[in-house]
Protein backbone atom coordinates (compact mmCIF):
# COMPACT_ATOMS: atom_id res chain seq x y z
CA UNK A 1 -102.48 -2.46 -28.14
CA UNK A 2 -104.59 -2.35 -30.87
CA UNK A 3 -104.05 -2.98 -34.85
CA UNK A 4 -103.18 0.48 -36.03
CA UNK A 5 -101.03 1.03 -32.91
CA UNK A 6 -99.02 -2.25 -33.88
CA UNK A 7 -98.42 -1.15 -37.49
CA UNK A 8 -97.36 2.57 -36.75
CA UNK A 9 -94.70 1.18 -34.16
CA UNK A 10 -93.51 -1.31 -36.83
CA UNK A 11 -93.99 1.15 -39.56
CA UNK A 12 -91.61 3.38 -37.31
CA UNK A 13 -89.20 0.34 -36.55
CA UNK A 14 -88.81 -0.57 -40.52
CA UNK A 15 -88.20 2.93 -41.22
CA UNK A 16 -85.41 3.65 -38.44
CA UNK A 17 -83.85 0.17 -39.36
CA UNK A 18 -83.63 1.95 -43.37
CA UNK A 19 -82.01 5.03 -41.83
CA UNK A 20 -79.77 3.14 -39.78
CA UNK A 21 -78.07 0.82 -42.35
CA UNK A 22 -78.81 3.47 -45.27
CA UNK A 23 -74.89 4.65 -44.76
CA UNK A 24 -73.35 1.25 -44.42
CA UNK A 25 -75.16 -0.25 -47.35
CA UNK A 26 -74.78 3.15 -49.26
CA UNK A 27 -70.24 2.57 -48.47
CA UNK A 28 -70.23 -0.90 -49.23
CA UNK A 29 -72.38 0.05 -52.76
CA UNK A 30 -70.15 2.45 -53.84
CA UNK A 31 -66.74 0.41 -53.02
CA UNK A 32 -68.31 -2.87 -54.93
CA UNK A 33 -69.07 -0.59 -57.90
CA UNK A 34 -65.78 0.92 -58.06
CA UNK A 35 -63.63 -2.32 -57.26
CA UNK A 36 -66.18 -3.93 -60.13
CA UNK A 37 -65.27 -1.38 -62.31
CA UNK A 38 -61.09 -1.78 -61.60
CA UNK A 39 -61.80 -4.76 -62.28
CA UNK A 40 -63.35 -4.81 -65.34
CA UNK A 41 -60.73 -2.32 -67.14
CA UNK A 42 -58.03 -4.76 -65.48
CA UNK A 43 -59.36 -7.80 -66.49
CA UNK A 44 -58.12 -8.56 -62.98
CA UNK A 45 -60.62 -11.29 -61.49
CA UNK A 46 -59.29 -12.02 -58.45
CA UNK A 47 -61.95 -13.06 -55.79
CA UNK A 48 -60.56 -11.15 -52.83
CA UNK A 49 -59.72 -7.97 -54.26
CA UNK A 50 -63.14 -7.27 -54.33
CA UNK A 51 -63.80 -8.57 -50.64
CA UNK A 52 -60.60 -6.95 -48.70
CA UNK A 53 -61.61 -2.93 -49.57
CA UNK A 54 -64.97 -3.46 -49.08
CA UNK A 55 -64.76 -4.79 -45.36
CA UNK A 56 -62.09 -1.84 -44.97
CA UNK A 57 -64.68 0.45 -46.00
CA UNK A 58 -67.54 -0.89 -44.48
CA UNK A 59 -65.52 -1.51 -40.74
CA UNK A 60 -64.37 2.41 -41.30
CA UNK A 61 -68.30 3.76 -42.52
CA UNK A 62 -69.39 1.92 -39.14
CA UNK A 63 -66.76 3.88 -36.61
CA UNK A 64 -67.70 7.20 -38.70
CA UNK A 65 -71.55 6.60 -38.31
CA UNK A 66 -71.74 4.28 -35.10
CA UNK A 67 -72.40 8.11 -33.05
CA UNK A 68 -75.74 8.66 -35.53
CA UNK A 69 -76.47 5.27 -35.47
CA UNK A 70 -76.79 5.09 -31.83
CA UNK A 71 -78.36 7.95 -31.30
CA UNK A 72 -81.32 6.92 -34.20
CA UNK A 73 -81.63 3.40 -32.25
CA UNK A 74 -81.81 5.27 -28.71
CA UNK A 75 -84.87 7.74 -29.80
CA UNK A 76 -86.86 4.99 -31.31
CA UNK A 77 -86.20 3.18 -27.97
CA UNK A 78 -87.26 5.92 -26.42
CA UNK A 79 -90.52 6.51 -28.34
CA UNK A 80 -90.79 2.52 -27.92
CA UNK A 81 -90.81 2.61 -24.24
CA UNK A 82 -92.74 6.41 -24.13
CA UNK A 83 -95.67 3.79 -25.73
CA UNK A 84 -95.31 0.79 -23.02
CA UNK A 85 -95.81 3.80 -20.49
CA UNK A 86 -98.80 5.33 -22.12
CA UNK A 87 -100.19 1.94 -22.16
């Protein structure tokens, strides 16, 4: 394998591991913001108010987005092992 061979399958493998977690990270951004900002208008500071939704959220993004997730992960396999073929 040479050098530019190398970089466009990790080129390919850093950009399917963005899409992958994009939705996960993109949940448990959104909840942090919003407990942050109940929290702030509160004045509430309580450590694991801001821990307990955001696992909730993140555990229920992950069921609704495991299906795209998997299917993402299989067709870089795929184009992965399509290359170790080729040779």
């Amino acid at each position: 394998m040479t050098g530019p061979e190398v970089l466009d399958v990790s080129r390919d493998a850093i950009v399917t591991l963005i899409v992958v977690a994009s939705p996960v990270m993109l949940v448990g951004l959104a909840v942090g913001i919003a407990i942050s900002l109940l929290q702030a208008l509160t004045q509430i500071q309580e450590m694991t108010i801001a821990f307990v939704p955001k696992i909730l959220a993140i555990f229920l993004s992950l069921i609704v987005a495991l299906p795209f997730m998997a299917e993402k992960l299989h067709a870089e396999m795929l184009r992965i092992a399509a290359r170790i073929v080729s040779g």
